[in-house]
Protein backbone atom coordinates (compact mmCIF):
# COMPACT_ATOMS: atom_id res chain seq x y z
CA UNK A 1 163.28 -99.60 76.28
CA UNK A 2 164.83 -97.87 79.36
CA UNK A 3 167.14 -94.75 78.78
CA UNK A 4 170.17 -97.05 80.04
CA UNK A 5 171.06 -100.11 78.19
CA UNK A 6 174.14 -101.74 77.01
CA UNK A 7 172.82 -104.73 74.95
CA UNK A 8 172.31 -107.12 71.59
CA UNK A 9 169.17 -107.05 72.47
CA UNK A 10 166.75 -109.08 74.38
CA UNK A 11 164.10 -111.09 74.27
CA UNK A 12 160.80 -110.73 74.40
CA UNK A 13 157.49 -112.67 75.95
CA UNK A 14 154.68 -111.84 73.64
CA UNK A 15 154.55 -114.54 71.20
CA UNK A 16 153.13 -112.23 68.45
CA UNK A 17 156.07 -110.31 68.44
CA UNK A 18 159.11 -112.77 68.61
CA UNK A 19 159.63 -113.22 65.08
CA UNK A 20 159.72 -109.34 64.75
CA UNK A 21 162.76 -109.42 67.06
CA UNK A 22 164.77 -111.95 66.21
CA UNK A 23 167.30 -110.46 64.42
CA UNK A 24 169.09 -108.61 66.20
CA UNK A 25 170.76 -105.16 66.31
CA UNK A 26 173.69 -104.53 68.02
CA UNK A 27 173.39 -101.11 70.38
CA UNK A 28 176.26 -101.25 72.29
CA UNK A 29 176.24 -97.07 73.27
CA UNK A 30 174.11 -96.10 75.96
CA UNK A 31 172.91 -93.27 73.87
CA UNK A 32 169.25 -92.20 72.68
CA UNK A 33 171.14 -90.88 69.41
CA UNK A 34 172.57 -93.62 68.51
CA UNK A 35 169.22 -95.48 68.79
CA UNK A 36 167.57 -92.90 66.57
CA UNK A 37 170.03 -93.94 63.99
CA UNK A 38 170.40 -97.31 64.13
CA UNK A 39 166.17 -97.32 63.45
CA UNK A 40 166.42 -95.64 60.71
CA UNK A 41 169.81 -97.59 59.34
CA UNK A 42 167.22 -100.67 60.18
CA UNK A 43 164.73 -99.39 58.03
CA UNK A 44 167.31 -98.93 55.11
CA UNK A 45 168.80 -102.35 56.02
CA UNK A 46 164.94 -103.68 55.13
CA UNK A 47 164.65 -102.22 51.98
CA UNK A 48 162.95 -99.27 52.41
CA UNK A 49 163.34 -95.50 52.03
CA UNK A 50 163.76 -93.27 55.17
CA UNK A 51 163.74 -89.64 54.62
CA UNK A 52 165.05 -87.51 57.52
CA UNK A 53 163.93 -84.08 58.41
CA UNK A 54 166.37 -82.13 56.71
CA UNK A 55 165.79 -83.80 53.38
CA UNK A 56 161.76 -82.58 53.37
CA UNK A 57 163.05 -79.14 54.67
CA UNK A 58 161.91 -79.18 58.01
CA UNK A 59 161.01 -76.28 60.23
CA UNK A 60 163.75 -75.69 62.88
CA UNK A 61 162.24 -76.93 65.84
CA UNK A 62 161.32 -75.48 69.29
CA UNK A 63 163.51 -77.31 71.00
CA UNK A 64 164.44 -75.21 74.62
CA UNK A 65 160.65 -75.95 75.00
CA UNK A 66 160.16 -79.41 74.40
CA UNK A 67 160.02 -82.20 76.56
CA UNK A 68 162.50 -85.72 76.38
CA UNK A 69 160.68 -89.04 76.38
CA UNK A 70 162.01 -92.11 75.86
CA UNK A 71 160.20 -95.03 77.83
CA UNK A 72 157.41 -95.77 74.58
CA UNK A 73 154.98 -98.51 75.09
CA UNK A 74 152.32 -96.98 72.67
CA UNK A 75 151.58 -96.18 68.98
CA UNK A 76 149.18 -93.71 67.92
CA UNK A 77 148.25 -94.07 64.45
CA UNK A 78 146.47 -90.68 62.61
CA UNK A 79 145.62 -89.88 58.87
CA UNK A 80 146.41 -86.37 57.32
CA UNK A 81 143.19 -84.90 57.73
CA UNK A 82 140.25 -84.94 55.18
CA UNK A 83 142.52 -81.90 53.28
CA UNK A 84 144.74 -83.75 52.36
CA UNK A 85 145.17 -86.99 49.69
CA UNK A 86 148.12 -89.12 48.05
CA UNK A 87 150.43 -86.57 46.96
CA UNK A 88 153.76 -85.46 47.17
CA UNK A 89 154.58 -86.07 50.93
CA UNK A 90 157.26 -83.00 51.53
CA UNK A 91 154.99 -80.50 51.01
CA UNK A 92 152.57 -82.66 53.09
CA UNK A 93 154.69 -82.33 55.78
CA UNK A 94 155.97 -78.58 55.57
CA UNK A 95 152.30 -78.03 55.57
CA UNK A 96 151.50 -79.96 58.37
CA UNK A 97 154.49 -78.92 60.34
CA UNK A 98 153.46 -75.10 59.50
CA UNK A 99 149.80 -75.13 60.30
CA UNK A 100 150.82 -76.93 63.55
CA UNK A 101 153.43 -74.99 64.39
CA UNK A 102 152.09 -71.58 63.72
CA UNK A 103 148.49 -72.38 65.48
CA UNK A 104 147.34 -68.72 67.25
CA UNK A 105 145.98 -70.49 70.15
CA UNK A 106 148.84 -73.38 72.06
CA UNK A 107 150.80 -73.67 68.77
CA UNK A 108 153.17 -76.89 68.65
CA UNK A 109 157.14 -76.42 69.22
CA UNK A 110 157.60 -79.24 66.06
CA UNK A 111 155.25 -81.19 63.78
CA UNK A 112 153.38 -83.33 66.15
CA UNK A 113 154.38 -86.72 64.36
CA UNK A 114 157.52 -88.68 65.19
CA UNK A 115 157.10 -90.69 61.65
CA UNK A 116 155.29 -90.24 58.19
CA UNK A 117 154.06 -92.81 55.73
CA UNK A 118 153.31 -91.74 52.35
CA UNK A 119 150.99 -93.57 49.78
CA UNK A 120 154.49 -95.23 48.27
CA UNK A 121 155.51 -97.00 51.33
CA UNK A 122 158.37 -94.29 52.24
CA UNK A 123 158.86 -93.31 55.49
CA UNK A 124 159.66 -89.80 56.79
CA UNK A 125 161.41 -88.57 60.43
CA UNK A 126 158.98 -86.32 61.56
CA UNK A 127 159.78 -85.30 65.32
CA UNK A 128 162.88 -86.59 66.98
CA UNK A 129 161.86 -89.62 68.46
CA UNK A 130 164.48 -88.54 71.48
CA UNK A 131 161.19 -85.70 72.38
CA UNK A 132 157.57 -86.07 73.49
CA UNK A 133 155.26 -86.33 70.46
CA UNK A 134 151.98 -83.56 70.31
CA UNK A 135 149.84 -85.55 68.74
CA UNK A 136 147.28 -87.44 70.84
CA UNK A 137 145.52 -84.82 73.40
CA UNK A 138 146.60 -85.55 77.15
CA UNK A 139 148.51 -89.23 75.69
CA UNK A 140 151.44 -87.89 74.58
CA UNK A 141 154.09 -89.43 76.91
CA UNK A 142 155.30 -92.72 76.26
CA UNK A 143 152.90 -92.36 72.74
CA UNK A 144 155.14 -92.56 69.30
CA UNK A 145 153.06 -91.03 66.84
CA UNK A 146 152.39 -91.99 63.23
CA UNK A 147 150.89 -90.24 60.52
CA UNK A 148 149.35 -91.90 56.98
CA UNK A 149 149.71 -88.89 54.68
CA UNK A 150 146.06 -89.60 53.27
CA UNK A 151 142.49 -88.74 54.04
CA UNK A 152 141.28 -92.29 54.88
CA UNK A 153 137.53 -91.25 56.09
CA UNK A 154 134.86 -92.51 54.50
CA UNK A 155 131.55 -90.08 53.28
CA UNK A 156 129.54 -90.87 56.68
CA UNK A 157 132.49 -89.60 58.68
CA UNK A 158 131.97 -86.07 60.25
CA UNK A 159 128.82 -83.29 60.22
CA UNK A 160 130.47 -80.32 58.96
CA UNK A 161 130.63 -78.91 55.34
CA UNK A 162 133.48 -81.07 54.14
CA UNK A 163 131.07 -83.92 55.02
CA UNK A 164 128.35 -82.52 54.15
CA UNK A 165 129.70 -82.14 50.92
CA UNK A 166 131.24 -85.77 50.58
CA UNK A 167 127.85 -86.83 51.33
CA UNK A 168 126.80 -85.65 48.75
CA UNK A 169 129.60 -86.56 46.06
CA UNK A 170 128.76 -89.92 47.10
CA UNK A 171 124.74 -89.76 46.60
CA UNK A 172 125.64 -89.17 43.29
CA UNK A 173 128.73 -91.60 42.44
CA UNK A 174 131.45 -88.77 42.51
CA UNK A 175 133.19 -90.14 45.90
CA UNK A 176 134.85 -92.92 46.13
CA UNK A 177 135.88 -94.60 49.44
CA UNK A 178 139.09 -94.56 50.40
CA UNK A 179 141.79 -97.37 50.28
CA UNK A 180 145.21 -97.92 52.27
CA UNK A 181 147.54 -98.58 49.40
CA UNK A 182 149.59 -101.68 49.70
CA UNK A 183 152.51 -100.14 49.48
CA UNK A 184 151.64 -98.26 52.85
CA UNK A 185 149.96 -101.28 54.23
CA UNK A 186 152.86 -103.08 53.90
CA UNK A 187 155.31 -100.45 55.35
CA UNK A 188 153.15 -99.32 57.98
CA UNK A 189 153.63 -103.36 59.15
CA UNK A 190 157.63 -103.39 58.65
CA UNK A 191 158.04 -100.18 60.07
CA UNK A 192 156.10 -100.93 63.52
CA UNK A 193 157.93 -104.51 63.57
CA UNK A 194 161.21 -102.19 63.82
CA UNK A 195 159.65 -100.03 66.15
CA UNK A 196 159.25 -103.53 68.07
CA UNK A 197 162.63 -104.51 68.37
CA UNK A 198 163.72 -101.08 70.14
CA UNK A 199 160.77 -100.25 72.18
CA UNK A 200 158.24 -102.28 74.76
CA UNK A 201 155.60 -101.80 72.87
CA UNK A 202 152.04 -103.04 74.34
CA UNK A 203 149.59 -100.84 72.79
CA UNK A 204 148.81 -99.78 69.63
CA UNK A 205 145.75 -97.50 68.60
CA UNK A 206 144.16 -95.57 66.62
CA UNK A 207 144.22 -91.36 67.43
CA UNK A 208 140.28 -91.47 68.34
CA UNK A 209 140.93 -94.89 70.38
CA UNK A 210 143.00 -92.70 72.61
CA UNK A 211 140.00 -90.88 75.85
CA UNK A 212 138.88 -87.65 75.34
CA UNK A 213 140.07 -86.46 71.61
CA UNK A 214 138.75 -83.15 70.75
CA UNK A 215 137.68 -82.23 67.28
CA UNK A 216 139.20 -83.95 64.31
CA UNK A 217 140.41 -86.01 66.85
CA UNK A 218 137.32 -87.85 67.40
CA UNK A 219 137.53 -88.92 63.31
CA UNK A 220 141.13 -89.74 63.07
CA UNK A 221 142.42 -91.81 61.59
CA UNK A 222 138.99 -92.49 59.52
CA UNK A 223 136.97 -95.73 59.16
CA UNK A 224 139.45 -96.72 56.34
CA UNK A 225 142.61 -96.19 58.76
CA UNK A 226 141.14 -97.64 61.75
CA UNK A 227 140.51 -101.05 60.06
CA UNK A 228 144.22 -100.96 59.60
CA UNK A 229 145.16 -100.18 62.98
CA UNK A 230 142.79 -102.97 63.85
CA UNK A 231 144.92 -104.90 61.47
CA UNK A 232 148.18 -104.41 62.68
CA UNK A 233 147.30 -104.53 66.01
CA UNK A 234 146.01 -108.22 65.76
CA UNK A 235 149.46 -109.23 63.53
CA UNK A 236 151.58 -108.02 66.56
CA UNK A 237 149.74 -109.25 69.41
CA UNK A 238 148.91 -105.84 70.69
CA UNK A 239 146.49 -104.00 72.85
CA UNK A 240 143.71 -101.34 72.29
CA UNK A 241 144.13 -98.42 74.64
């Protein structure tokens, strides 16, 4: 959606999507703060649990050095890392947004992630959606980012020692493959069909999907994540990028 707006809402083309949008919400304040509300007050209306940034203790942010972005057309959608499992997401995130944030080498201004998904279905406000994500490596503008607090690789995935040794776990029955819980699942798909009804979304991919992602990049969001993506993408009539 453009910066300047004063709407119900609108319509949209994409066949896939119109059921998403039909309801709508009423945005009559041409103001990017008042649309970062009213998505999460849509969440809430749905059912489901939104946890802003001061309720997991967020960082202060960097924010004299961060960049505004508004016009989204893309979703990026990453896993946790092959550290991390279901657990309890705050301390997820503090992690996340510490180890980002206090990198030696181009350290982040704010956790990379706009939004959070933990294994229960809850979601959690990770960067201000009013501010460019730092999340997919030279995709970043116009990209909301998503994060499934979860390892969802499977053994094959990777050739370093944490594969190495997940290889073999599994040779010997100790590793199990990973699973999207439904709960997740079934957030992940109510929480992009809100994203729909503020933003033109066309495009909707998986972190390694994304050109030229260095290092963990070129795993994220695992086998087990991407078949979601791949999922989601086909439910809402999306594109690969």
């Amino acid at each position: 959606m453009a910066a300047d707006y004063n709407i119900e809402h609108w319509t949209s083309t994409r066949s896939a999507a119109e059921d998403s949008r039909a309801s709508a919400i009423s945005i009559s304040v041409n103001n990017r703060a008042a649309t970062r509300q009213a998505i999460i007050n849509r969440v809430r209306q749905r059912g489901m649990n939104f946890v802003e940034r001061s309720d997991w203790a967020a960082h202060e942010n960097r924010s004299a050095r961060m960049t505004n972005d508004w016009d989204y057309s893309k979703i990026a959608i990453h896993h946790a890392g092959r550290r991390f499992s279901c657990g309890p997401a705050a301390l997820q995130l503090q992690e996340i947004q510490d180890m980002q944030m206090g990198k030696s080498v181009a350290p982040s201004d704010d956790i990379g992630y706009h939004y959070a998904l933990d294994c229960f279905g809850n979601i959690f406000e990770g960067r201000d959606i009013r501010f460019k994500g730092e999340n997919v490596h030279n995709y970043n503008t116009g990209v909301i980012g998503i994060v499934l607090l979860e390892n969802l690789t499977d053994s094959e995935e990777g050739s370093d020692r944490v594969a190495k040794v997940r290889k073999f776990l599994n040779t010997i029955g100790l590793n199990e493959r990973p699973q999207v819980p439904d709960k997740q699942k079934q957030s992940a798909h109510r929480f992009i069909d809100i994203l729909l009804e503020f933003f033109y979304i066309n495009t909707l991919g998986g972190h390694r999907e994304f050109p030229g992602q260095p290092g963990e990049g070129k795993i994220c969001p695992g086998n087990v994540g991407l078949s979601l993506v791949t999922e989601l993408r086909r439910s809402k009539g999306l594109s690969a990028p």
